[in-house]
C-alpha atoms as a PDB file:
ATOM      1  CA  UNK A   1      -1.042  19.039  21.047  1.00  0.00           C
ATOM      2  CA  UNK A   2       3.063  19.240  19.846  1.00  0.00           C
ATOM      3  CA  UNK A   3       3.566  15.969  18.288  1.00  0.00           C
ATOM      4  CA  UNK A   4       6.657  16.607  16.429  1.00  0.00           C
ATOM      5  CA  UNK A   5       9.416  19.421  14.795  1.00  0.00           C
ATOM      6  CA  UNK A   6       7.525  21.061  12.193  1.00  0.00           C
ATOM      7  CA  UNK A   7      11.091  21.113  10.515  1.00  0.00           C
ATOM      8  CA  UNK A   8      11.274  17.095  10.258  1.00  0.00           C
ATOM      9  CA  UNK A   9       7.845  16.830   8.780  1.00  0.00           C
ATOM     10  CA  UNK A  10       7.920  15.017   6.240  1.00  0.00           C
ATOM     11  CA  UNK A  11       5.330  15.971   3.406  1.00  0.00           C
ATOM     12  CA  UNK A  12       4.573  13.205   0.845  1.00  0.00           C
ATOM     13  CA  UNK A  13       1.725  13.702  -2.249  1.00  0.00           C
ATOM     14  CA  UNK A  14       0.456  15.619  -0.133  1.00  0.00           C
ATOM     15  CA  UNK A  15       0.102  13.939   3.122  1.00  0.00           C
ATOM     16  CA  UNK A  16       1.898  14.836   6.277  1.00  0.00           C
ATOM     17  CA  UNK A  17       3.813  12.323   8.204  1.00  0.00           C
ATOM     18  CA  UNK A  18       5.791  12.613  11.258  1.00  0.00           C
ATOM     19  CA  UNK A  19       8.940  11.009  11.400  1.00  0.00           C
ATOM     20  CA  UNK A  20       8.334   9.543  14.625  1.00  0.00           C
ATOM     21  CA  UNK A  21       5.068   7.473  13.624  1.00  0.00           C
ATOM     22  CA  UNK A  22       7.830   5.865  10.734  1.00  0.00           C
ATOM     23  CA  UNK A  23      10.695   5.054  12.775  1.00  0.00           C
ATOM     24  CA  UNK A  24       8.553   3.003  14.959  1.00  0.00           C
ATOM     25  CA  UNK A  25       7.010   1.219  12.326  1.00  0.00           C
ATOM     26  CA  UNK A  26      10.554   0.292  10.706  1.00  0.00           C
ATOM     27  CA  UNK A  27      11.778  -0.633  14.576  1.00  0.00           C
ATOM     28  CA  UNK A  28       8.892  -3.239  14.700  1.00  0.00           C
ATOM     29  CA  UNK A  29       9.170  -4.812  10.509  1.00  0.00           C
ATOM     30  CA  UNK A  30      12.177  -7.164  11.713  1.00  0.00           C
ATOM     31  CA  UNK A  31      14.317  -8.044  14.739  1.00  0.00           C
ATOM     32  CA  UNK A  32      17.609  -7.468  13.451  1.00  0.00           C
ATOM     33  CA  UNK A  33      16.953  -3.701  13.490  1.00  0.00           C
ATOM     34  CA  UNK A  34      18.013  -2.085  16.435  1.00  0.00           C
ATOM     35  CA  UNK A  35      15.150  -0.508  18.249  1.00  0.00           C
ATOM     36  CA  UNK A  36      14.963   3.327  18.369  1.00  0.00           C
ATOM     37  CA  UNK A  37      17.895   3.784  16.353  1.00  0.00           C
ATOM     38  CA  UNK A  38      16.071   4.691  12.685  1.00  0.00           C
ATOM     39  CA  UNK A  39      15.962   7.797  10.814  1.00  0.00           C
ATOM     40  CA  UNK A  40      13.328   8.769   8.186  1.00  0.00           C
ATOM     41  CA  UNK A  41      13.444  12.096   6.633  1.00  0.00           C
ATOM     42  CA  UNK A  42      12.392  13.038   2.546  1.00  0.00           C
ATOM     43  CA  UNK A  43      14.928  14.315  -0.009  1.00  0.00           C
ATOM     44  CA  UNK A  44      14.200  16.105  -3.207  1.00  0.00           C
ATOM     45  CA  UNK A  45      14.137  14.279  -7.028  1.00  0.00           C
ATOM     46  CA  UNK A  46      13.460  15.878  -9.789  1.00  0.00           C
ATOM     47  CA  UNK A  47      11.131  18.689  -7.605  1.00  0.00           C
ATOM     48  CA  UNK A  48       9.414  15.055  -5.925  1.00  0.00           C
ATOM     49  CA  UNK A  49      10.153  14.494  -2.402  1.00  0.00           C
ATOM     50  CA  UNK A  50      10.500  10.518  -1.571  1.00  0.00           C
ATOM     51  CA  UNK A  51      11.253   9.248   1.428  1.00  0.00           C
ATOM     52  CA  UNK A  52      14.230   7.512   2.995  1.00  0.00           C
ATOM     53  CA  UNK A  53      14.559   5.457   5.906  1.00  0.00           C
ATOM     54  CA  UNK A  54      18.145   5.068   7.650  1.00  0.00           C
ATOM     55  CA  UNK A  55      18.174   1.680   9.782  1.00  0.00           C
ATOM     56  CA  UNK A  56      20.864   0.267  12.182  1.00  0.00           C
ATOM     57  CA  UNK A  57      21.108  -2.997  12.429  1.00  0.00           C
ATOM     58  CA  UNK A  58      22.160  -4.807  16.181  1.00  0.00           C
ATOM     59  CA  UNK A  59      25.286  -6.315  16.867  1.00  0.00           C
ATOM     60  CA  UNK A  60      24.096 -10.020  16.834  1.00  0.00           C
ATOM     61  CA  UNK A  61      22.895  -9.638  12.993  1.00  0.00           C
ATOM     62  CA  UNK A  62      24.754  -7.483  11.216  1.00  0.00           C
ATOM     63  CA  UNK A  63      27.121  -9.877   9.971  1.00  0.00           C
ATOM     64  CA  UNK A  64      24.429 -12.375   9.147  1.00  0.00           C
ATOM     65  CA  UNK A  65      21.594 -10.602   8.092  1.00  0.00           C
ATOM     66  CA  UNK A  66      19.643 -10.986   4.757  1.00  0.00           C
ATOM     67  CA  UNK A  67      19.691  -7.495   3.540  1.00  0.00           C
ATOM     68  CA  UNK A  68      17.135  -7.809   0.702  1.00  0.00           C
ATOM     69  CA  UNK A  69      14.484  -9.273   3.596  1.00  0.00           C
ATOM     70  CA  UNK A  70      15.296  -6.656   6.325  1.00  0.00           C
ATOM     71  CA  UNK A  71      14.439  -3.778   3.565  1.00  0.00           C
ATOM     72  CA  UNK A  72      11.392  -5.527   2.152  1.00  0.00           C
ATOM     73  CA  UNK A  73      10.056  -5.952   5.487  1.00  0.00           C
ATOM     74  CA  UNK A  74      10.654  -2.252   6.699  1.00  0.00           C
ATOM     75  CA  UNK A  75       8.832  -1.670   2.999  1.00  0.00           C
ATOM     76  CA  UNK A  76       5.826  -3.903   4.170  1.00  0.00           C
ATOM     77  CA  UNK A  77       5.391  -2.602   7.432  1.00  0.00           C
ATOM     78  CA  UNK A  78       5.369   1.220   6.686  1.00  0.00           C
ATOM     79  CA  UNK A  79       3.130   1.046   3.856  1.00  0.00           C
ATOM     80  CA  UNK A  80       0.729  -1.254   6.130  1.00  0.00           C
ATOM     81  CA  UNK A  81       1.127   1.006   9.346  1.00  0.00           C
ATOM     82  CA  UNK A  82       0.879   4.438   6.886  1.00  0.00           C
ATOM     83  CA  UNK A  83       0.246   3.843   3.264  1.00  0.00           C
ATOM     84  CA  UNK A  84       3.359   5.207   2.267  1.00  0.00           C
ATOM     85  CA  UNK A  85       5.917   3.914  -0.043  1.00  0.00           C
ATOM     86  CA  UNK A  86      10.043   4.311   1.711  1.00  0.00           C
ATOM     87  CA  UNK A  87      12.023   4.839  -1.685  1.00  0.00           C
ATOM     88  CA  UNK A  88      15.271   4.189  -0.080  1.00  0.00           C
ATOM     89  CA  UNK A  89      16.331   2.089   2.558  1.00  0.00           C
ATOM     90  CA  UNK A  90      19.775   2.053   4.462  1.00  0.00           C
ATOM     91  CA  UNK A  91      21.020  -0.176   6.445  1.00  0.00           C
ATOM     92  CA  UNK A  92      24.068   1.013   8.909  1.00  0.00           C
ATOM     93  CA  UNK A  93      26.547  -0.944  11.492  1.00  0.00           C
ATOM     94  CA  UNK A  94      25.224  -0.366  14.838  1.00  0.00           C
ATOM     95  CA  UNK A  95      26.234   2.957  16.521  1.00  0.00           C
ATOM     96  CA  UNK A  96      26.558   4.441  13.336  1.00  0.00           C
ATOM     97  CA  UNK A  97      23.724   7.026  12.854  1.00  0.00           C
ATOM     98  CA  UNK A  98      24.767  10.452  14.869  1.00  0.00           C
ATOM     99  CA  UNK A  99      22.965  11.530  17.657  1.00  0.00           C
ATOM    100  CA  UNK A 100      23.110  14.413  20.187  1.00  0.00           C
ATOM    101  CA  UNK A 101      24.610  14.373  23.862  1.00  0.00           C
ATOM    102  CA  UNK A 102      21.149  13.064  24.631  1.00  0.00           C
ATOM    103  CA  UNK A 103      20.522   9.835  22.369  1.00  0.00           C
ATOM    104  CA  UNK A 104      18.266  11.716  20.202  1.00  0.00           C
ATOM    105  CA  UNK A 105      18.560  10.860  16.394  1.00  0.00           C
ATOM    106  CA  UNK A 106      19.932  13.795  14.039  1.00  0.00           C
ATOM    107  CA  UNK A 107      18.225  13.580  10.860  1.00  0.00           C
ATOM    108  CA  UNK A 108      19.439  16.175   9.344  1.00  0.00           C
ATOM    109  CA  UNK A 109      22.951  15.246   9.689  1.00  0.00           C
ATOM    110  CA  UNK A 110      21.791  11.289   8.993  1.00  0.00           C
ATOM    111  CA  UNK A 111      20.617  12.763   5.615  1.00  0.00           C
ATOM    112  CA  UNK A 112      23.651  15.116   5.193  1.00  0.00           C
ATOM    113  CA  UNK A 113      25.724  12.185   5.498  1.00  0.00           C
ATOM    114  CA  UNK A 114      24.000  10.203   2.848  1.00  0.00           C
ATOM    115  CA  UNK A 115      23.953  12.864   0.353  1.00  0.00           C
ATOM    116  CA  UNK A 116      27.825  12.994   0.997  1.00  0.00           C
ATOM    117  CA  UNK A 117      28.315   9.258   1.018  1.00  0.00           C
ATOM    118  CA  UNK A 118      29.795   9.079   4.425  1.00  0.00           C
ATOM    119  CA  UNK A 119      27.233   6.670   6.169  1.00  0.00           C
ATOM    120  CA  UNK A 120      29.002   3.279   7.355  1.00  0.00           C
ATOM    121  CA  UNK A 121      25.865   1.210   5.044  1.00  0.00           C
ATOM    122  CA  UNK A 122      25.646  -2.566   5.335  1.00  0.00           C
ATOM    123  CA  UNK A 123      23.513  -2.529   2.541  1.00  0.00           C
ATOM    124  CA  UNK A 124      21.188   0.613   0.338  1.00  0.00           C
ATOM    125  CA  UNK A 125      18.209  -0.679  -0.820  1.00  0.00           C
ATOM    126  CA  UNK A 126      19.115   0.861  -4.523  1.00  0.00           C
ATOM    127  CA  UNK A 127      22.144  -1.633  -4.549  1.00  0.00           C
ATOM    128  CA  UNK A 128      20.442  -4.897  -3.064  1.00  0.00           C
ATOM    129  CA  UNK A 129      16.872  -4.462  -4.593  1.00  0.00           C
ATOM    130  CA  UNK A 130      17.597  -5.673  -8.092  1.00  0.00           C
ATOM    131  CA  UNK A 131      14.362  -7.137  -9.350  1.00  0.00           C
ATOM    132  CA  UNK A 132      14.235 -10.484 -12.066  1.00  0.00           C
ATOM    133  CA  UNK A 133      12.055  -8.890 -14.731  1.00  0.00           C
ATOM    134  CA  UNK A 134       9.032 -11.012 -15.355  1.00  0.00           C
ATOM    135  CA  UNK A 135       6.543 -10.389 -18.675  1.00  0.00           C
ATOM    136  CA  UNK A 136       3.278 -10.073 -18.910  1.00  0.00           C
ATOM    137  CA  UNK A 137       1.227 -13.275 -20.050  1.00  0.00           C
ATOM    138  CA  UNK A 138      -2.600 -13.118 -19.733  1.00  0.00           C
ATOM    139  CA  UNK A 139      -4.753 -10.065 -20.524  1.00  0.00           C
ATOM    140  CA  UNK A 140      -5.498  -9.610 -17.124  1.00  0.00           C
ATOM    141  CA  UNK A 141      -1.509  -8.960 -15.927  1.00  0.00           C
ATOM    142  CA  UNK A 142      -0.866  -6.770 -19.436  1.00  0.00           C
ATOM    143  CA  UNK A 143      -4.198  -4.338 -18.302  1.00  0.00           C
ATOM    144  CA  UNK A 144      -2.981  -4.679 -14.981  1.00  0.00           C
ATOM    145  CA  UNK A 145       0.814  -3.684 -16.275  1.00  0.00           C
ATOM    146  CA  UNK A 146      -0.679  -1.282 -18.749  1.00  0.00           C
ATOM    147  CA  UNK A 147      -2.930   1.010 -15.916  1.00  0.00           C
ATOM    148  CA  UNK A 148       0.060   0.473 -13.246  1.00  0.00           C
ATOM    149  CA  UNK A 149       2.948   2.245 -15.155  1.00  0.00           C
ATOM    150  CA  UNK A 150       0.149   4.934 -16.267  1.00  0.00           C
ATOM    151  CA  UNK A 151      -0.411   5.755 -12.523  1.00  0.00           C
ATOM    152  CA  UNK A 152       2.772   5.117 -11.215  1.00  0.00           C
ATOM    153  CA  UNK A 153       4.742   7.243 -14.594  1.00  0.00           C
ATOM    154  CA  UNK A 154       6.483   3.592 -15.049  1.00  0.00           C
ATOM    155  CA  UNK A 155       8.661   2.688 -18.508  1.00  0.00           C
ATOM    156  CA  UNK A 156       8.821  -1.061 -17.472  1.00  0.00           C
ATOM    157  CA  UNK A 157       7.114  -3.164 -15.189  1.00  0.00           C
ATOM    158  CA  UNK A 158       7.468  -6.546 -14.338  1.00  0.00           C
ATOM    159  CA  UNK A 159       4.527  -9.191 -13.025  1.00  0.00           C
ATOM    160  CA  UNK A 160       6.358  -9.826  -9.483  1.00  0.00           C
ATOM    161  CA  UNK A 161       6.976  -6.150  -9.257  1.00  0.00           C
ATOM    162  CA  UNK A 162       5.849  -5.303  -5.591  1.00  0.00           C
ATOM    163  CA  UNK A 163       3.534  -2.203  -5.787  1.00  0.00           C
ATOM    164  CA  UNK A 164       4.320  -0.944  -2.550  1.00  0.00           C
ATOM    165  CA  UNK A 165       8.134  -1.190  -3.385  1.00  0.00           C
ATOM    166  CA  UNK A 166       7.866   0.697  -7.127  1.00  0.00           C
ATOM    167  CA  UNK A 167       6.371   4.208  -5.209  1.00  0.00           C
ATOM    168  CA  UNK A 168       2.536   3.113  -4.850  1.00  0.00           C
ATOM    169  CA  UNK A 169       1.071   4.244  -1.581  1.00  0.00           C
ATOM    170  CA  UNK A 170      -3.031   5.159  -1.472  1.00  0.00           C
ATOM    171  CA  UNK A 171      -3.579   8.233  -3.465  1.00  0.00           C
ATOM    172  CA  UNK A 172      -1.589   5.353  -6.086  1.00  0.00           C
ATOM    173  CA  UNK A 173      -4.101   3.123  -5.405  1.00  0.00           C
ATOM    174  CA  UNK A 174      -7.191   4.462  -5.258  1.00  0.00           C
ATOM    175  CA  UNK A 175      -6.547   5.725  -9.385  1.00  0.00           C
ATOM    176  CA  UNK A 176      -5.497   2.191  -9.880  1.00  0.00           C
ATOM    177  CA  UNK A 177      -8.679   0.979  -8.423  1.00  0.00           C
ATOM    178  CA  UNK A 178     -11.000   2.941 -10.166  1.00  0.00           C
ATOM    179  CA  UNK A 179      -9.342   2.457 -13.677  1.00  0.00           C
ATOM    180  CA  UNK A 180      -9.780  -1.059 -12.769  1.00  0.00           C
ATOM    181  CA  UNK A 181     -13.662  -1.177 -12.295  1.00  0.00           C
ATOM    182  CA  UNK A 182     -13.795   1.198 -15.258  1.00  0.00           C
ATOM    183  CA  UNK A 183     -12.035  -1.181 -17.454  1.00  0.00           C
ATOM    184  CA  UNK A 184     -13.537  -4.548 -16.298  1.00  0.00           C
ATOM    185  CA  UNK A 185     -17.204  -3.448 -15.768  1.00  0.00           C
ATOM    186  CA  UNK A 186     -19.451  -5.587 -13.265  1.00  0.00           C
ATOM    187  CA  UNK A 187     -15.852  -6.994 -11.533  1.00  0.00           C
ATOM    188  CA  UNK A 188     -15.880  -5.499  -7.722  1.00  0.00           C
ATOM    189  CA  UNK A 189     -12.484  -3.847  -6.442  1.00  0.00           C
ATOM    190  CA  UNK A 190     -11.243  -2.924  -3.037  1.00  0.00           C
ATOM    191  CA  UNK A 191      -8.282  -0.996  -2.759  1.00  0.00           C
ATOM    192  CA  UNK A 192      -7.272  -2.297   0.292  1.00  0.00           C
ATOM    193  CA  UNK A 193      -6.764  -5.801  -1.203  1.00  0.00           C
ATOM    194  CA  UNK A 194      -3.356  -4.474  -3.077  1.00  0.00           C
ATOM    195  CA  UNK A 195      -2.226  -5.076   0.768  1.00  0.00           C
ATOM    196  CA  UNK A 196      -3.454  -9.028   0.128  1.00  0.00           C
ATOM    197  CA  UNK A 197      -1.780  -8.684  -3.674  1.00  0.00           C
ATOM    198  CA  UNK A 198       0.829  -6.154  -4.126  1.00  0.00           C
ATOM    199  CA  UNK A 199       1.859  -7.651  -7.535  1.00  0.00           C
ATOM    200  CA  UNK A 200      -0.033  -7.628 -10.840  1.00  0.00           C
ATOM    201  CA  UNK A 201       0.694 -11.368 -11.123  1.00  0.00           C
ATOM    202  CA  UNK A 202      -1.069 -12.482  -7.958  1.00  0.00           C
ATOM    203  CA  UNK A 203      -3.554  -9.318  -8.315  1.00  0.00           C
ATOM    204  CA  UNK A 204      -4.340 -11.160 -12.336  1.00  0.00           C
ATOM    205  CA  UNK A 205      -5.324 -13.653 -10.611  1.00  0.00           C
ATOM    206  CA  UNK A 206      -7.551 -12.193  -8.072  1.00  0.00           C
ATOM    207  CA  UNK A 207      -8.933 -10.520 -10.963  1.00  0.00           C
ATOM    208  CA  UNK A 208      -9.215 -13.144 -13.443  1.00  0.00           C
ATOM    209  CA  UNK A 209     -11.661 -15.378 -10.454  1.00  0.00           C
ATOM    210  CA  UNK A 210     -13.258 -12.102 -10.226  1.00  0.00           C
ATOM    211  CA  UNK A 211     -14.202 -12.106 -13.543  1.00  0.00           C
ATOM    212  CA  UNK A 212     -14.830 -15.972 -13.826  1.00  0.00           C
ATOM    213  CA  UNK A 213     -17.487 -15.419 -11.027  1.00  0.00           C
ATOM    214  CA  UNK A 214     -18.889 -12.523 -12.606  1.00  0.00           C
ATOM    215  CA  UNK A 215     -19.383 -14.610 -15.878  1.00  0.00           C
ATOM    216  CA  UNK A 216     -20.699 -17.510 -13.915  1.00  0.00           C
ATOM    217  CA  UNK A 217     -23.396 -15.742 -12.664  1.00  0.00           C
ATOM    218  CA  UNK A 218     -24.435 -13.829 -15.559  1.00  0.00           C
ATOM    219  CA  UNK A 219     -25.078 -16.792 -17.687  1.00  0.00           C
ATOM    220  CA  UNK A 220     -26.900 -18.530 -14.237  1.00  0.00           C
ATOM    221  CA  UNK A 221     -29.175 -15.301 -14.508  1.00  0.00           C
ATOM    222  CA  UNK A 222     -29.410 -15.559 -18.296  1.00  0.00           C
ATOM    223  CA  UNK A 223     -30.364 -19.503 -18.154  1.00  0.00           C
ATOM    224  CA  UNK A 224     -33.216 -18.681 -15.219  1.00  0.00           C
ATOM    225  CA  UNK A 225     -34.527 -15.890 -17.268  1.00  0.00           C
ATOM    226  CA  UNK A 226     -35.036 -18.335 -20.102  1.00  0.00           C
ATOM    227  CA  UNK A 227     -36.624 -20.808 -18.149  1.00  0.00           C
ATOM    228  CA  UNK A 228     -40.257 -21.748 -19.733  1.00  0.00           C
ATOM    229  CA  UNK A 229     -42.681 -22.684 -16.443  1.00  0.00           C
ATOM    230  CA  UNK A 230     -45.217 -25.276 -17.144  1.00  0.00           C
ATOM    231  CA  UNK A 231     -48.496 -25.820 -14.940  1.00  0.00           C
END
């Protein structure tokens, strides 16, 4: 079955996505985007491909809109639809992304355009996101911290630091999940709960019940072991 241009695949860690499956996702994250009028395509850092999503946003919002919520929501949406993390966001005036004669979207000039800073933008996700750096505090969020910027080749993270947002996607969490059951033995894990808690400060404290409720039942099971039955 021909489900897409071989040329506009985009190929991420090693997973293939079509652009198509994206856009749609992004369409559906907020109602100030304009429906059908999204571009997603990769370009090349340092030999790693990430991926960027082009967004315009309809007439009735553009002058209004909360930029910062618009991009975390296309974030959201495409790494719950896909499991991928969008590196870059744009947002664009409507009728600003070029199409052909036909209304389909050129991505290849959409990216072109970017590269040569010629895209009418609203707002680019690496102007708007600017993150309020929050320290570690418990041992919990500094292991958390410690295995996150390990996977994810980090310098710096902070505690509100949304995973999905920072380039985690599943191959990203999967390591991070099994580094976590190897370094807090007898505490249970499931990936897909980074979904639920995409920060190490609400994921600590996941954790840290986790742990309290392992403890708990140890000692229950230590105490009934002890036990001395009379008859």
């Amino acid at each position: 079955y021909v489900t897409g241009r071989i040329k506009d695949l985009i190929i991420l860690r090693g997973r293939n996505y079509y652009p198509q499956d994206i856009e749609n996702s992004a369409s559906n994250a907020h109602k100030s985007i304009r429906s059908g009028y999204v571009a997603a395509f990769s370009m090349s850092d340092r030999g790693v491909e990430r991926l960027v999503l082009v967004a315009e946003i309809e007439r009735e919002h553009f002058r209004s809109i909360n930029a910062d919520e618009v991009i975390h929501a296309i974030r959201h949406q495409i790494a719950l639809d896909h499991e991928a993390s969008v590196d870059q966001v744009v947002l664009l005036k409507p009728y600003k992304i070029p199409v052909t004669s036909s209304g389909k979207i050129q991505r290849r000039q959409t990216r072109q355009m970017l590269v040569d800073n010629e895209l009418d933008t609203i707002a680019d996700s690496g102007i708007t996101q600017t993150r309020h750096y929050v320290d570690p505090v418990t041992d919990t969020e500094k292991l958390l911290v410690a295995i996150w910027c390990e996977v994810l080749k980090l310098d710096r993270l902070g505690v509100d630091d949304d995973f999905f947002e920072i380039g985690g996607d599943s191959i990203a969490g999967l390591e991070i999940g099994a580094a976590i059951q190897k370094q807090l033995a007898g505490v249970e894990f499931d990936v897909a709960q980074l979904q639920e808690f995409p920060t190490v400060a609400r994921l600590a404290q996941l954790l840290d019940l986790k742990i309290a409720h392992a403890k708990n039942k140890q000692l229950a099971k230590t105490q009934s072991g002890n036990k001395v039955i009379s008859i």
